[in-house]
PDB file of N, CA and C in Angstrom:
ATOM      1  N   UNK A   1      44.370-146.263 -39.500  1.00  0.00           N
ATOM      2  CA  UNK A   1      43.480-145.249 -39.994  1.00  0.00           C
ATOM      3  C   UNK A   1      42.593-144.719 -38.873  1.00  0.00           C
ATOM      4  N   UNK A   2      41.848-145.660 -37.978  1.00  0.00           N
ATOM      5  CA  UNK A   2      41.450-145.222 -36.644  1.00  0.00           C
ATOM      6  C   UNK A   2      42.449-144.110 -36.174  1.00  0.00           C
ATOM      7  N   UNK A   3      43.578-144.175 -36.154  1.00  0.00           N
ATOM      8  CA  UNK A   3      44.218-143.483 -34.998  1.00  0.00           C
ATOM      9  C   UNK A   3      44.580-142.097 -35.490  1.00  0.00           C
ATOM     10  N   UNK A   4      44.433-142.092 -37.125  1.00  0.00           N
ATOM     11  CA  UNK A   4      44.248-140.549 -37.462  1.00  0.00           C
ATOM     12  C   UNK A   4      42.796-140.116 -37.260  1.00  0.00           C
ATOM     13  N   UNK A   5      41.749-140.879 -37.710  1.00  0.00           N
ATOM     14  CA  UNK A   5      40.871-140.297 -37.356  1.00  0.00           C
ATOM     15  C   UNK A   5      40.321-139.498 -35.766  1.00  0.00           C
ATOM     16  N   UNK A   6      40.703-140.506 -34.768  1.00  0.00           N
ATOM     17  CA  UNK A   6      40.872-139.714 -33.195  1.00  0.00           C
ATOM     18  C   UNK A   6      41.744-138.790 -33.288  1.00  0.00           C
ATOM     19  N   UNK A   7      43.090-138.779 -33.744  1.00  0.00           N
ATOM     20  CA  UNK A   7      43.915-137.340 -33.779  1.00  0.00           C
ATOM     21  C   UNK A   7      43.039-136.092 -34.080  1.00  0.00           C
ATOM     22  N   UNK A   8      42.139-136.569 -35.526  1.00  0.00           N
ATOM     23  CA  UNK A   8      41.575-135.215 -36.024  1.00  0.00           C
ATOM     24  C   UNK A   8      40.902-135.041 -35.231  1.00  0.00           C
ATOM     25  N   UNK A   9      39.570-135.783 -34.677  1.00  0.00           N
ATOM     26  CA  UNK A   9      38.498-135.199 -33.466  1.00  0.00           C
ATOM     27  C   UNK A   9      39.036-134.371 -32.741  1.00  0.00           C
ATOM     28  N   UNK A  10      40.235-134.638 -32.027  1.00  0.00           N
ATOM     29  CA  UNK A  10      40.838-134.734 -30.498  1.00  0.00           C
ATOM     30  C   UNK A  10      40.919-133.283 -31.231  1.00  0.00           C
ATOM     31  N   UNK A  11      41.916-132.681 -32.162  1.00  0.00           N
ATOM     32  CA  UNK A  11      42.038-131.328 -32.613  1.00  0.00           C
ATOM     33  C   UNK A  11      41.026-130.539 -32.877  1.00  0.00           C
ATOM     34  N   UNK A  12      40.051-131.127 -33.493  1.00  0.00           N
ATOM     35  CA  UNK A  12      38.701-130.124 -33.511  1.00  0.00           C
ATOM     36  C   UNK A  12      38.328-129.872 -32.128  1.00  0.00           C
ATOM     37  N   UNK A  13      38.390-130.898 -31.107  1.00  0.00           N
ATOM     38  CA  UNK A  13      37.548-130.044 -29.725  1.00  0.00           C
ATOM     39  C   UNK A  13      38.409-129.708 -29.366  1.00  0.00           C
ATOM     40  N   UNK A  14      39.534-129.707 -29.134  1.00  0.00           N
ATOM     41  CA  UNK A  14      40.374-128.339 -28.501  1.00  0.00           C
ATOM     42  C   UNK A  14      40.032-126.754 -29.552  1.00  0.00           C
ATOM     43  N   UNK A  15      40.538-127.124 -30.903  1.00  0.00           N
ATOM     44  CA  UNK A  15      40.076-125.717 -31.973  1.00  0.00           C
ATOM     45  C   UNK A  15      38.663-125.043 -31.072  1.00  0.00           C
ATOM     46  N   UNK A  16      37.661-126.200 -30.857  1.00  0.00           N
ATOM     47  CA  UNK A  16      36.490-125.616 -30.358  1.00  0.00           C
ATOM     48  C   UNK A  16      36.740-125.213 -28.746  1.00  0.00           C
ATOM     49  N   UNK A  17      37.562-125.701 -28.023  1.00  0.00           N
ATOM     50  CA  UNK A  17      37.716-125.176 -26.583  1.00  0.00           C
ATOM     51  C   UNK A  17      38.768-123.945 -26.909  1.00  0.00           C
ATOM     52  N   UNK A  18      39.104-123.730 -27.289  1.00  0.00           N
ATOM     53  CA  UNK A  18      39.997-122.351 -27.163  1.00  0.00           C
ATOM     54  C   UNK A  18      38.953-120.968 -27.797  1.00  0.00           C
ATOM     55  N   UNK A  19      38.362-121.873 -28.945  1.00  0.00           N
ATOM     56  CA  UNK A  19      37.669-120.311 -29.736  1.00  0.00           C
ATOM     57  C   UNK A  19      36.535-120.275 -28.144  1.00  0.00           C
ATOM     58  N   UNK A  20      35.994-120.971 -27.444  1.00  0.00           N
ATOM     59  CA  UNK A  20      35.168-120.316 -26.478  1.00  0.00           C
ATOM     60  C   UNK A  20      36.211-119.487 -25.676  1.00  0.00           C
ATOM     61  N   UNK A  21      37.413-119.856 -25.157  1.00  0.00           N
ATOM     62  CA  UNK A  21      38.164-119.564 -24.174  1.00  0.00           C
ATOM     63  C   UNK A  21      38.297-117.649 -25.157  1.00  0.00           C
ATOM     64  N   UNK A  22      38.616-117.766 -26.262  1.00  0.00           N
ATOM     65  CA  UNK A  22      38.686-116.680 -26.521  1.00  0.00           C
ATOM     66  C   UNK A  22      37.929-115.535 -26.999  1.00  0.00           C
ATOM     67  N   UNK A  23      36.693-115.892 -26.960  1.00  0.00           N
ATOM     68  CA  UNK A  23      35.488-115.376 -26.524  1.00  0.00           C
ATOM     69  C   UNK A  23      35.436-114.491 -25.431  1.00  0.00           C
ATOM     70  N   UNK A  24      35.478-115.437 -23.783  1.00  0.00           N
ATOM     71  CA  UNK A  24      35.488-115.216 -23.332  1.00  0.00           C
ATOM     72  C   UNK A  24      36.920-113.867 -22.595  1.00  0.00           C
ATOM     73  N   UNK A  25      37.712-114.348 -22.939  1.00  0.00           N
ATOM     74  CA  UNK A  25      38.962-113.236 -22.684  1.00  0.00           C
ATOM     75  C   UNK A  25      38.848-111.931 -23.406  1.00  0.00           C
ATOM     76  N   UNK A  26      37.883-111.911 -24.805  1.00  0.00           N
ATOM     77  CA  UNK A  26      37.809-110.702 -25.360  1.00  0.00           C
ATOM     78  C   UNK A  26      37.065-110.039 -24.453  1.00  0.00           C
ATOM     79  N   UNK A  27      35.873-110.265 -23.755  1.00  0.00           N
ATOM     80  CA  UNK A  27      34.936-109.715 -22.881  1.00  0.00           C
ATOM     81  C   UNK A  27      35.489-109.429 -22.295  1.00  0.00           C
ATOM     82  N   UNK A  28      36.558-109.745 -21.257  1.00  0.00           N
ATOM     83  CA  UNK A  28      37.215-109.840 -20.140  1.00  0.00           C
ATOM     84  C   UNK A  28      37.840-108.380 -20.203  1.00  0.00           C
ATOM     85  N   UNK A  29      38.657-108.683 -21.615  1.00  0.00           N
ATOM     86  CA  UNK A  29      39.413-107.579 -21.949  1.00  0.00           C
ATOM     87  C   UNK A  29      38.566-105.811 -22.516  1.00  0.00           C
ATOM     88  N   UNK A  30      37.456-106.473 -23.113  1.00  0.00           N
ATOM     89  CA  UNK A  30      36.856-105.073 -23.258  1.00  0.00           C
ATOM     90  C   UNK A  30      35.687-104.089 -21.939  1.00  0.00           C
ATOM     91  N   UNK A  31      35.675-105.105 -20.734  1.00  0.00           N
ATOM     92  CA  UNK A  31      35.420-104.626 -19.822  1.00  0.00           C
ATOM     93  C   UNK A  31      36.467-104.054 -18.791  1.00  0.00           C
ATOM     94  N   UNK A  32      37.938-104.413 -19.383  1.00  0.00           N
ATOM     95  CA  UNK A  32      38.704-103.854 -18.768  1.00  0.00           C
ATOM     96  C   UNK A  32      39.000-102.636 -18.978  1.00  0.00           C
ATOM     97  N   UNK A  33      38.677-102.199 -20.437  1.00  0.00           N
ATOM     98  CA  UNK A  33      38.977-101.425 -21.341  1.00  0.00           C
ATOM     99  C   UNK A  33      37.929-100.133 -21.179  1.00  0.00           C
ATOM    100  N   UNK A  34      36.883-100.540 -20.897  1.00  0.00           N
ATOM    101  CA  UNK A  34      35.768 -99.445 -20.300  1.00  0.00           C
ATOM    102  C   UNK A  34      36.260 -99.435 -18.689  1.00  0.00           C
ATOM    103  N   UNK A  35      36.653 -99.942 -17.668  1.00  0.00           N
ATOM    104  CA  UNK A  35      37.117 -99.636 -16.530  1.00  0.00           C
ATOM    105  C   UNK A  35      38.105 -98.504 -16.514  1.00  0.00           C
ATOM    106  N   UNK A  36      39.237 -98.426 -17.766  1.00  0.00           N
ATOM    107  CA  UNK A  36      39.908 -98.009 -17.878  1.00  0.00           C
ATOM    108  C   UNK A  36      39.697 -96.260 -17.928  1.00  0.00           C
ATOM    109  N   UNK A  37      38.491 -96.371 -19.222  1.00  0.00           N
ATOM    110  CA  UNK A  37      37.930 -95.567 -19.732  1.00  0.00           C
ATOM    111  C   UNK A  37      37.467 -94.628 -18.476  1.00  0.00           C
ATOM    112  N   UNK A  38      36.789 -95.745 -17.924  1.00  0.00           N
ATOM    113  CA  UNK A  38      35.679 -94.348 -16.756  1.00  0.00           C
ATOM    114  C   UNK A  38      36.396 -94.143 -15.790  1.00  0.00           C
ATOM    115  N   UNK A  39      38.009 -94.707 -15.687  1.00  0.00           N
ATOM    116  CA  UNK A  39      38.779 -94.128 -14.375  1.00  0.00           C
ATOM    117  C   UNK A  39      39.565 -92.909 -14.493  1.00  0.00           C
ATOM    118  N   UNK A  40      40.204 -92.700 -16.277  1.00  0.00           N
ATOM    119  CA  UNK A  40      40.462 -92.377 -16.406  1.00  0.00           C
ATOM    120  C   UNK A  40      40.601 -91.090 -17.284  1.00  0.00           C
ATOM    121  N   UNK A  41      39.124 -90.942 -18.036  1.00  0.00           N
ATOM    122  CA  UNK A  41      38.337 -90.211 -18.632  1.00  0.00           C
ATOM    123  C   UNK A  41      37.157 -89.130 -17.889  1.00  0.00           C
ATOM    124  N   UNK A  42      36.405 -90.172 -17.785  1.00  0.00           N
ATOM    125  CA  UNK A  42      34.693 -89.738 -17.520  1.00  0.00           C
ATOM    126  C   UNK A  42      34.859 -89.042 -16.039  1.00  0.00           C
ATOM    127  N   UNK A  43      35.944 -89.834 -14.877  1.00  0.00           N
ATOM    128  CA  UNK A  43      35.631 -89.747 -13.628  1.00  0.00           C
ATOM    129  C   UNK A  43      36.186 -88.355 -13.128  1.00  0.00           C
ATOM    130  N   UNK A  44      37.248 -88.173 -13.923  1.00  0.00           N
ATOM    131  CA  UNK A  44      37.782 -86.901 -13.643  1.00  0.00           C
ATOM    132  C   UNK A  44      37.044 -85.413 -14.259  1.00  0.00           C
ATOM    133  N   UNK A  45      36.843 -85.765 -15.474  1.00  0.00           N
ATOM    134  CA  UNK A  45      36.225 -84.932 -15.802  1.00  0.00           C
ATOM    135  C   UNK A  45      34.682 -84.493 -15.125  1.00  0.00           C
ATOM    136  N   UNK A  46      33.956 -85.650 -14.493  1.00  0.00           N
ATOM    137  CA  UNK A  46      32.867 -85.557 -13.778  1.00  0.00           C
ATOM    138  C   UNK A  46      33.044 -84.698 -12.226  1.00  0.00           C
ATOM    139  N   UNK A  47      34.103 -84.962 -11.654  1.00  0.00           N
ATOM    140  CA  UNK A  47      34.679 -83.859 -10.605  1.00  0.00           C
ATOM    141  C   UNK A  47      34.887 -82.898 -10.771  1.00  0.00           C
ATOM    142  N   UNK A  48      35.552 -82.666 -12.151  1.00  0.00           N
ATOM    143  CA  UNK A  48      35.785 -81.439 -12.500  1.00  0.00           C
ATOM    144  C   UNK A  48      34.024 -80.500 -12.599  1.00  0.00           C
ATOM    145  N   UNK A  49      33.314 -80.781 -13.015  1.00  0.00           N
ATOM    146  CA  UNK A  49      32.509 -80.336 -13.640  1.00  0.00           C
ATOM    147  C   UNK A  49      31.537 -79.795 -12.217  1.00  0.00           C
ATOM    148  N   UNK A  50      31.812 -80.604 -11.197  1.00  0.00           N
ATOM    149  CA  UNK A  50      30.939 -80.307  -9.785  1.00  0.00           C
ATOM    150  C   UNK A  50      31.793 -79.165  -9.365  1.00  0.00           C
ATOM    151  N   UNK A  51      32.922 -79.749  -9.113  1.00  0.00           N
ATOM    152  CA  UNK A  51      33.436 -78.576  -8.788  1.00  0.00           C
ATOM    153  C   UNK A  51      33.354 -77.413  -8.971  1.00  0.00           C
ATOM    154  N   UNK A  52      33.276 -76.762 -10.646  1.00  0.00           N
ATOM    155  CA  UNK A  52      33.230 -75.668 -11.219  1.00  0.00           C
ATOM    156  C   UNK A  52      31.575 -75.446 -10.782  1.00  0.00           C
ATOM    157  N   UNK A  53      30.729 -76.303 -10.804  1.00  0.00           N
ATOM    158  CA  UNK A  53      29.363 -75.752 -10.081  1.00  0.00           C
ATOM    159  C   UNK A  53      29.275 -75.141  -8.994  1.00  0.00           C
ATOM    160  N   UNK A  54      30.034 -75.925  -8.024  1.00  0.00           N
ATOM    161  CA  UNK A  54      30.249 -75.395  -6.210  1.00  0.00           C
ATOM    162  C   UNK A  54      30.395 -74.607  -6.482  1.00  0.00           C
ATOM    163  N   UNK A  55      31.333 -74.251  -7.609  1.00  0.00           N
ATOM    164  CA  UNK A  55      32.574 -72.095  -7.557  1.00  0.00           C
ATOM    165  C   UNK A  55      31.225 -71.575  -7.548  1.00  0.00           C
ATOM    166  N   UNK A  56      30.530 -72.083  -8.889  1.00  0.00           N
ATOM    167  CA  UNK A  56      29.753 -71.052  -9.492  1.00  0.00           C
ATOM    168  C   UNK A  56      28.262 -70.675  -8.110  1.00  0.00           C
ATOM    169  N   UNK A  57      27.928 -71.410  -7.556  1.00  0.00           N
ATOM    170  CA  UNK A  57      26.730 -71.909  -6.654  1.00  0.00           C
ATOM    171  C   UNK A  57      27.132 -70.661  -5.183  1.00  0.00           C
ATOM    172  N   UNK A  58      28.906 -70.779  -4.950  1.00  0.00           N
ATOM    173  CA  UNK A  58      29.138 -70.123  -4.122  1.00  0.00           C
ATOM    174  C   UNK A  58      29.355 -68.455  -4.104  1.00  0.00           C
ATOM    175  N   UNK A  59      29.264 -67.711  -5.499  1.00  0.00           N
ATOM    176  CA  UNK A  59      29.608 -66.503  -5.812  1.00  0.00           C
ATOM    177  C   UNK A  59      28.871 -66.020  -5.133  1.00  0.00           C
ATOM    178  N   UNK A  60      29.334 -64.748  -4.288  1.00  0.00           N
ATOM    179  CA  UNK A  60      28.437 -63.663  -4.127  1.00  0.00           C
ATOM    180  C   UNK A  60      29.283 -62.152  -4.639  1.00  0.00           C
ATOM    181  N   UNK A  61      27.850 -61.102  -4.496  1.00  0.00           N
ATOM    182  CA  UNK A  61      28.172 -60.237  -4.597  1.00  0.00           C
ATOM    183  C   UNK A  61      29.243 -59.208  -4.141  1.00  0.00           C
ATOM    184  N   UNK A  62      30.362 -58.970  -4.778  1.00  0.00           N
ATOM    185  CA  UNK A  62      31.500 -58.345  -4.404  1.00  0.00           C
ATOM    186  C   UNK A  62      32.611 -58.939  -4.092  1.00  0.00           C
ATOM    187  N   UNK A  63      32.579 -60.550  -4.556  1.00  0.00           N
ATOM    188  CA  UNK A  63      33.288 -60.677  -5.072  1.00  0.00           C
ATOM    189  C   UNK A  63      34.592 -60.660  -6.655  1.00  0.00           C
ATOM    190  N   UNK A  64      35.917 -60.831  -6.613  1.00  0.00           N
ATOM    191  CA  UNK A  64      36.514 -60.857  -7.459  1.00  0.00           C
ATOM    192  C   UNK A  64      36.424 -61.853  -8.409  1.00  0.00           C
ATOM    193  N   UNK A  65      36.661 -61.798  -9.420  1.00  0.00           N
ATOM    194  CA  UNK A  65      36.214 -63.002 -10.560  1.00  0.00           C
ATOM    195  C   UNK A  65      37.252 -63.012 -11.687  1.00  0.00           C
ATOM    196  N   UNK A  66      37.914 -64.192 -12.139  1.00  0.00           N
ATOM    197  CA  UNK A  66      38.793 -64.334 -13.554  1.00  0.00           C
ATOM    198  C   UNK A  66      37.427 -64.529 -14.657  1.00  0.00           C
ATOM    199  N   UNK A  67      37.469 -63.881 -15.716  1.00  0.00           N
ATOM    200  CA  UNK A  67      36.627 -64.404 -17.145  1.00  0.00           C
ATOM    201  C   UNK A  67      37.535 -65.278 -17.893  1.00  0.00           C
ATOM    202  N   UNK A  68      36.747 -66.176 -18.634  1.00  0.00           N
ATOM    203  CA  UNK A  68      37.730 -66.913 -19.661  1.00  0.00           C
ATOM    204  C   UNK A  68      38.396 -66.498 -20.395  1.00  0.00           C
ATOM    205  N   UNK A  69      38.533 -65.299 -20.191  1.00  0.00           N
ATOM    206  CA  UNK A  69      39.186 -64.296 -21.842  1.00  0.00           C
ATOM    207  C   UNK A  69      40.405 -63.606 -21.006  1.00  0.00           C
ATOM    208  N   UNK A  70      40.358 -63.872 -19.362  1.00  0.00           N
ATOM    209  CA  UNK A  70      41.886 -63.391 -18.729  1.00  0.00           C
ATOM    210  C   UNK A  70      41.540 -61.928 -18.011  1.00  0.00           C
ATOM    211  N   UNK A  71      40.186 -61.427 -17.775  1.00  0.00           N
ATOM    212  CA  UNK A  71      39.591 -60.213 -17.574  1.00  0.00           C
ATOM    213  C   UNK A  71      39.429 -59.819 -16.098  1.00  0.00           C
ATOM    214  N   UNK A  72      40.229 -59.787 -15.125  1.00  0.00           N
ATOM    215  CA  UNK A  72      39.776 -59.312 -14.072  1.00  0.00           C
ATOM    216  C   UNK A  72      38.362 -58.339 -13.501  1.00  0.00           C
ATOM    217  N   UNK A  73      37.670 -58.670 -12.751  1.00  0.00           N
ATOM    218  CA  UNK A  73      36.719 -57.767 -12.105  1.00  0.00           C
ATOM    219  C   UNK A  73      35.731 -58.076 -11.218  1.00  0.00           C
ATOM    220  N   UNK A  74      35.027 -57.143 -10.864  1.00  0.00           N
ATOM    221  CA  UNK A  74      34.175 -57.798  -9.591  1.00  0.00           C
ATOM    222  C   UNK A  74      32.366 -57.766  -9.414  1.00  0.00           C
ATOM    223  N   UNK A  75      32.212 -58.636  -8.992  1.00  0.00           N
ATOM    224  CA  UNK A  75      30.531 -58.763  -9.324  1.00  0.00           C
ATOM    225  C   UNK A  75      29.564 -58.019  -8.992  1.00  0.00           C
ATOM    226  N   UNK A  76      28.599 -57.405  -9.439  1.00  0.00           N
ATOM    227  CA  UNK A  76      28.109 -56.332  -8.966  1.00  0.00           C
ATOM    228  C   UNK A  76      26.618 -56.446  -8.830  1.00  0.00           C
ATOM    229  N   UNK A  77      26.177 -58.273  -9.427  1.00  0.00           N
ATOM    230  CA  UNK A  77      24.842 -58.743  -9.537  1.00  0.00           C
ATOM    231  C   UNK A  77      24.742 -59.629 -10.429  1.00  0.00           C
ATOM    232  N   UNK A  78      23.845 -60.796  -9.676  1.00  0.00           N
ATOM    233  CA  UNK A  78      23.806 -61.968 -10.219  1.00  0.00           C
ATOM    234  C   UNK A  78      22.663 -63.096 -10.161  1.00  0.00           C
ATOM    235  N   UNK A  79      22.056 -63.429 -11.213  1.00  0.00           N
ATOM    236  CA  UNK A  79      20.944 -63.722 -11.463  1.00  0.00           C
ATOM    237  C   UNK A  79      21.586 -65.782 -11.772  1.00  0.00           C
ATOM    238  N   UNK A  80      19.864 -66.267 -12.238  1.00  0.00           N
ATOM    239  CA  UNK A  80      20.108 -67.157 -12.411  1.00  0.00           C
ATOM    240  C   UNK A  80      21.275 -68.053 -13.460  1.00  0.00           C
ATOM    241  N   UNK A  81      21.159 -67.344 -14.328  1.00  0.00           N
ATOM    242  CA  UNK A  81      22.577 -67.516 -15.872  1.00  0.00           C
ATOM    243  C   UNK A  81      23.732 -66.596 -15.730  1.00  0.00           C
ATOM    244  N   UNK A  82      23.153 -65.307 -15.741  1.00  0.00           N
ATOM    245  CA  UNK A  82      24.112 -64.743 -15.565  1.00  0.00           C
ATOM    246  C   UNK A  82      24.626 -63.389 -14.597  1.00  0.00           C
ATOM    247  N   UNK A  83      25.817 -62.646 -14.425  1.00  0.00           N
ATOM    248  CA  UNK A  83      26.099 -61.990 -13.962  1.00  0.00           C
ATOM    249  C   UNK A  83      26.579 -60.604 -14.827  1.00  0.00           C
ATOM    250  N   UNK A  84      26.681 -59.700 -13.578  1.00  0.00           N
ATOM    251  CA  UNK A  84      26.888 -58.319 -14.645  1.00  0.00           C
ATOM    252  C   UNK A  84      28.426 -58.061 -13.322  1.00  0.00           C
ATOM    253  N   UNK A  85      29.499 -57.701 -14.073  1.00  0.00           N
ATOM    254  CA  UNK A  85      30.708 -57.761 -13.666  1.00  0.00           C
ATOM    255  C   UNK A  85      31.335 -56.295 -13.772  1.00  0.00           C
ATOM    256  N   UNK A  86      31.899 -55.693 -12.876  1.00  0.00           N
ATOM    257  CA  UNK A  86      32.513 -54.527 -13.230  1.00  0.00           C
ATOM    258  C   UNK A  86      33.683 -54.575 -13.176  1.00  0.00           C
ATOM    259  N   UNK A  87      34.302 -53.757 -14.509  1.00  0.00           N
ATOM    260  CA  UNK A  87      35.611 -53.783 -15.111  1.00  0.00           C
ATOM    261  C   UNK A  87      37.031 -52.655 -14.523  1.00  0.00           C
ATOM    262  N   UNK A  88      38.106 -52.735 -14.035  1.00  0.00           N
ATOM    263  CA  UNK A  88      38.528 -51.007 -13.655  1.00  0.00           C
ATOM    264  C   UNK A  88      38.468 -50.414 -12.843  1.00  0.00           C
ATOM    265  N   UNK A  89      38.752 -49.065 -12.722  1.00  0.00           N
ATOM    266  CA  UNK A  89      37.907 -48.578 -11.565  1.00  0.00           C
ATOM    267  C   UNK A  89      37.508 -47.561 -12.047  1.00  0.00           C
ATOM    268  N   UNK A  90      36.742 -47.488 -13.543  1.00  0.00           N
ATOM    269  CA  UNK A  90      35.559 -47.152 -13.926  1.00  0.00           C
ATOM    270  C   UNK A  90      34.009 -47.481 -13.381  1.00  0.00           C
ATOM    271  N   UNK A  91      33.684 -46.922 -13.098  1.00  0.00           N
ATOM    272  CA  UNK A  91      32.086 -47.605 -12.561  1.00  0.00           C
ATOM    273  C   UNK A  91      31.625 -47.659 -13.645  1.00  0.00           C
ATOM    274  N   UNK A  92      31.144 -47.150 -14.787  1.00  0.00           N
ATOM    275  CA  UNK A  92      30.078 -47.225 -15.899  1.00  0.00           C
ATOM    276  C   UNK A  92      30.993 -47.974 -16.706  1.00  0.00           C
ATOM    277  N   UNK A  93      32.242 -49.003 -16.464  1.00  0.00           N
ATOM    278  CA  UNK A  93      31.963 -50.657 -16.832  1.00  0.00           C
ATOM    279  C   UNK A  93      31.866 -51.702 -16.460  1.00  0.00           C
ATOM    280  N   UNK A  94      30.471 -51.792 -16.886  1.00  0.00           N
ATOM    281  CA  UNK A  94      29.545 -53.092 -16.269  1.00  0.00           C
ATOM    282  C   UNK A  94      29.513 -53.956 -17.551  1.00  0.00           C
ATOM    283  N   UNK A  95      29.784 -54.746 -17.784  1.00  0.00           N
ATOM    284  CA  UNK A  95      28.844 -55.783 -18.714  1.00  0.00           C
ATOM    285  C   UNK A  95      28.414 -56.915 -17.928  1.00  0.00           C
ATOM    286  N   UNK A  96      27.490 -57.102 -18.659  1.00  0.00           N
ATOM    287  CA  UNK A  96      26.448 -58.622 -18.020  1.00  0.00           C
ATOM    288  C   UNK A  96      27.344 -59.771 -19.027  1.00  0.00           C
ATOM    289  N   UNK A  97      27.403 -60.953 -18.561  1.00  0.00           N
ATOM    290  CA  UNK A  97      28.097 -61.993 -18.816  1.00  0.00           C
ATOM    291  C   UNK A  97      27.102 -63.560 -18.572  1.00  0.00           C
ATOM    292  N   UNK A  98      27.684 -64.375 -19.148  1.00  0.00           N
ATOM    293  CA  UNK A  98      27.142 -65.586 -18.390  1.00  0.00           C
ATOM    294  C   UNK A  98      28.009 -65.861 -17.387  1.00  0.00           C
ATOM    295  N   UNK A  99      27.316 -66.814 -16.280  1.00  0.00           N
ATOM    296  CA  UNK A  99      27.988 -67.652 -15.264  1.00  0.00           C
ATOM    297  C   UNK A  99      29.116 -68.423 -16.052  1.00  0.00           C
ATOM    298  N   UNK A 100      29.067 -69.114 -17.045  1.00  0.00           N
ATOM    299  CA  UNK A 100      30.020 -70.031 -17.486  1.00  0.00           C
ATOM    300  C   UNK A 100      31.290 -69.382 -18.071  1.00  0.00           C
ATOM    301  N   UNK A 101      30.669 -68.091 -18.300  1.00  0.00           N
ATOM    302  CA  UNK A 101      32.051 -67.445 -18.575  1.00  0.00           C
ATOM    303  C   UNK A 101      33.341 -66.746 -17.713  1.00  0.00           C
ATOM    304  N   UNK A 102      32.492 -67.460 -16.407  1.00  0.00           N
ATOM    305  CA  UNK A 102      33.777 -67.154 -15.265  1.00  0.00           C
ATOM    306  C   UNK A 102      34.398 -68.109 -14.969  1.00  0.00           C
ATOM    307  N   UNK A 103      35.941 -68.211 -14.810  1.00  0.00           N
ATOM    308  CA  UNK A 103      36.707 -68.922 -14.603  1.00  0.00           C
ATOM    309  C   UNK A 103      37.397 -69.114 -13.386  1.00  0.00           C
ATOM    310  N   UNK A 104      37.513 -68.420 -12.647  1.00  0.00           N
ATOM    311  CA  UNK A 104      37.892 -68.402 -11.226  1.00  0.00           C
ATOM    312  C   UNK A 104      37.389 -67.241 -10.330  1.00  0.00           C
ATOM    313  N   UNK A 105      37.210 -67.494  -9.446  1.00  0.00           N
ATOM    314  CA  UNK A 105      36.492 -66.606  -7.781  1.00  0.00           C
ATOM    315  C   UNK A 105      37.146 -66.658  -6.976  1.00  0.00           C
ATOM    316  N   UNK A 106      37.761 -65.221  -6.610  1.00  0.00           N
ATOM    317  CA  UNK A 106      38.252 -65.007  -5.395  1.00  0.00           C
ATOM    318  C   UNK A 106      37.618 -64.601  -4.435  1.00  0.00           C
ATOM    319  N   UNK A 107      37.329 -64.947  -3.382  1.00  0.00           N
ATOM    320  CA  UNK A 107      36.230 -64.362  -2.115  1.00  0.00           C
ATOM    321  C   UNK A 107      36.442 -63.036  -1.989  1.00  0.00           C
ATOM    322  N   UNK A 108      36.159 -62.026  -1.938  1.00  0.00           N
ATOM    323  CA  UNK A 108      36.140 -60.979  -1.432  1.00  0.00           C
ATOM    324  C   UNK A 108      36.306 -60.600   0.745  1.00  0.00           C
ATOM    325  N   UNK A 109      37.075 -59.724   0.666  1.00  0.00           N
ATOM    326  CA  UNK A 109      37.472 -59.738   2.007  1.00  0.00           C
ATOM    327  C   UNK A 109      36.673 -58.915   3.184  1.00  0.00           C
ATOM    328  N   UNK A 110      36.482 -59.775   4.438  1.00  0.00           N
ATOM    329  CA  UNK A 110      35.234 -59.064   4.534  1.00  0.00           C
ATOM    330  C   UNK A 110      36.038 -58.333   6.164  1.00  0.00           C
TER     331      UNK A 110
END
């Protein structure tokens, strides 16, 4: 009867050494899981987002510009938010726009 009773102990502290062990591996694993996250999520998208600042930081006047809507034209003045863009080769179309609504900058040739 002793020797079942040590069997059972002996099984409870292992039951109890593994549930720590697996404790610990869940952590393991959900910090892997946010590594994952910010390598492959957050980090790119965070480049992305400088980047599109540089474009925007570097515009000047007379240059060419894509709008998000596919709109060719070229800048004709530009403030802190936004810019006023001319359309064509109409002069009296100008509309004012935001900065965010430009999508790509071509330098203008000097």
């Amino acid at each position: 009867m002793d020797f079942v009773m040590f069997l059972s102990e002996a099984q409870s502290a292992e039951a109890g050494a593994t549930t720590g062990g697996l404790g610990f591996s869940y952590i393991i694993s959900i910090v892997v899981m946010l590594g994952i996250f910010y390598f492959l999520l957050w980090r790119p998208q965070s480049k992305e987002r400088k980047k599109v600042e540089a474009m925007l930081q570097e515009m000047e006047v007379g240059d060419v510009v894509v709008t998000t809507s596919g709109f060719y034209g070229v800048l004709i003045d530009i403030t802190d938010e936004d810019v006023i863009v001319e359309f064509g080769s109409n002069k009296n179309c100008r509309i004012p726009m935001r900065k965010s609504a430009i999508a790509q900058v071509e330098k203008a040739e000097k």
